[in-house]
C-alpha atoms as a PDB file:
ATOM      1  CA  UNK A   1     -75.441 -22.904  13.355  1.00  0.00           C
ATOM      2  CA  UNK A   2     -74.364 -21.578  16.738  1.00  0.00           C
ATOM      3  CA  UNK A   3     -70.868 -23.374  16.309  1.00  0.00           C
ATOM      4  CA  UNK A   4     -70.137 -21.500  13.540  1.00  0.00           C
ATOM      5  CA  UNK A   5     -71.080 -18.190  14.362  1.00  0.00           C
ATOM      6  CA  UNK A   6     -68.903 -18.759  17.752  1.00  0.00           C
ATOM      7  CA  UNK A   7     -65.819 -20.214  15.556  1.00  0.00           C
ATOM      8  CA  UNK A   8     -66.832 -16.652  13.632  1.00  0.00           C
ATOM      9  CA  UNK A   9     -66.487 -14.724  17.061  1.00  0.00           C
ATOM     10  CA  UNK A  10     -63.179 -16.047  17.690  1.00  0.00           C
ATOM     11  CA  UNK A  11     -61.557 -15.069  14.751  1.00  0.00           C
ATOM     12  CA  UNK A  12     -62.679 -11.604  14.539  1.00  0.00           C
ATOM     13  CA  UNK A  13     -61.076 -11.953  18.419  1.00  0.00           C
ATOM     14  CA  UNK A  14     -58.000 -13.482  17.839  1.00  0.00           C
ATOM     15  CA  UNK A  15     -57.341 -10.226  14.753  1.00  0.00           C
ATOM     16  CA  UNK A  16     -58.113  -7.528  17.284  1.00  0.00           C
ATOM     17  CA  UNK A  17     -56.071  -9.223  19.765  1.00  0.00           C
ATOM     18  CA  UNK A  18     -53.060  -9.637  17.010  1.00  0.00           C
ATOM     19  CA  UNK A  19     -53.756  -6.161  15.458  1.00  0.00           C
ATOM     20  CA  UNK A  20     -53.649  -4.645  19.323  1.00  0.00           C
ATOM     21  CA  UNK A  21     -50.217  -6.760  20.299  1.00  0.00           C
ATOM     22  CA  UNK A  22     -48.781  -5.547  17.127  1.00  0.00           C
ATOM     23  CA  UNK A  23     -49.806  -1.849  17.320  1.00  0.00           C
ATOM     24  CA  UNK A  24     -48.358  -2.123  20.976  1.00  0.00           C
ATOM     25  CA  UNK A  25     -45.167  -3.353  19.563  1.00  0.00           C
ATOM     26  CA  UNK A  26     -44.704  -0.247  17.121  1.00  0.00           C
ATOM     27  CA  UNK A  27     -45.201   1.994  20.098  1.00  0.00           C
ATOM     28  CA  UNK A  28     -42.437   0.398  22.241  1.00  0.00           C
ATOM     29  CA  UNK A  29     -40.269   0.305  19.111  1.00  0.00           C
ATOM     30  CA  UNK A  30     -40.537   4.028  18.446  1.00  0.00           C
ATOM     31  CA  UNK A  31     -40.315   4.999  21.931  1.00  0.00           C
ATOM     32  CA  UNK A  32     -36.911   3.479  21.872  1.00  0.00           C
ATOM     33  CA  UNK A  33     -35.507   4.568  18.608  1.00  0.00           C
ATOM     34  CA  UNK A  34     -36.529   8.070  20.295  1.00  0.00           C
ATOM     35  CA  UNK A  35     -34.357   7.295  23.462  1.00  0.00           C
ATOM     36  CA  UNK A  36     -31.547   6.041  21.703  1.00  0.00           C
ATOM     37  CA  UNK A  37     -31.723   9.036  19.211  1.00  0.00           C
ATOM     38  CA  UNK A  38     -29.120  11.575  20.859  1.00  0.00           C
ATOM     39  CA  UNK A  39     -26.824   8.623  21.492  1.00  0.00           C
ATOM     40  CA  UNK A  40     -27.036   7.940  17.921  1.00  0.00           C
ATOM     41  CA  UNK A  41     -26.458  11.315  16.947  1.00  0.00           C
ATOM     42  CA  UNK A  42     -23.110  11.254  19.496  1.00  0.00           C
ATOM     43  CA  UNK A  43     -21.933   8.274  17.935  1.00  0.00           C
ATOM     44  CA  UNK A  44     -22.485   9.791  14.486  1.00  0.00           C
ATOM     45  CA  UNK A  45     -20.792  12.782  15.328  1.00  0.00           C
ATOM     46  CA  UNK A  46     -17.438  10.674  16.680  1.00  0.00           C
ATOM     47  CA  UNK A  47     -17.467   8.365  13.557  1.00  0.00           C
ATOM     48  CA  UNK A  48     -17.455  12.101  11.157  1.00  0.00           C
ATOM     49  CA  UNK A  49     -14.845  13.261  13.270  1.00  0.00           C
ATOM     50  CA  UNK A  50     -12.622  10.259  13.237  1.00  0.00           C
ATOM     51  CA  UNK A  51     -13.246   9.882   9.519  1.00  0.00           C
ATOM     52  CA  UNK A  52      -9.285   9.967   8.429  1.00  0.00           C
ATOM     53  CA  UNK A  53      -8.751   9.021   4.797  1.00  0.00           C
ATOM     54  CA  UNK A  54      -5.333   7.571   4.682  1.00  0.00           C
ATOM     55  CA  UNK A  55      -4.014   8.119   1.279  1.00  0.00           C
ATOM     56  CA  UNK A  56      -1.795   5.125  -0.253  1.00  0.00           C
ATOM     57  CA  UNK A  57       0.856   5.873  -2.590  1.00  0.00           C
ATOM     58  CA  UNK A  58       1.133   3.911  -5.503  1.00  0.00           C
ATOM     59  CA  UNK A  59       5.043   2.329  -5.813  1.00  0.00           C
ATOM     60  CA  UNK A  60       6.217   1.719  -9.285  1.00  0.00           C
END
């Protein structure tokens, strides 16, 4: 009976562990879509201004 409520112990470890690694990982994720947020906006702001439609004229 012991075994199993050990194996039971272990588990309910291993998910907190998992649940704590991946919480971690959406931290660091959003902390660097927030650093890289001004550059983005930069490189936004290049792409709108270097936006030139060239218009093709149809031959016929």
């Amino acid at each position: 009976m012991q075994n199993s409520q050990g194996i039971d112990y272990f588990v309910i470890l291993v998910a907190l562990l998992a649940v704590a690694a991946i919480g971690v990982i959406i931290v660091v994720k959003s902390s660097e879509n927030d650093k890289f947020a001004p550059i983005k906006a930069q490189i936004d702001e290049e792409n709108r201004l270097m936006n030139i439609r060239v218009l093709s004229r149809e031959e016929g």
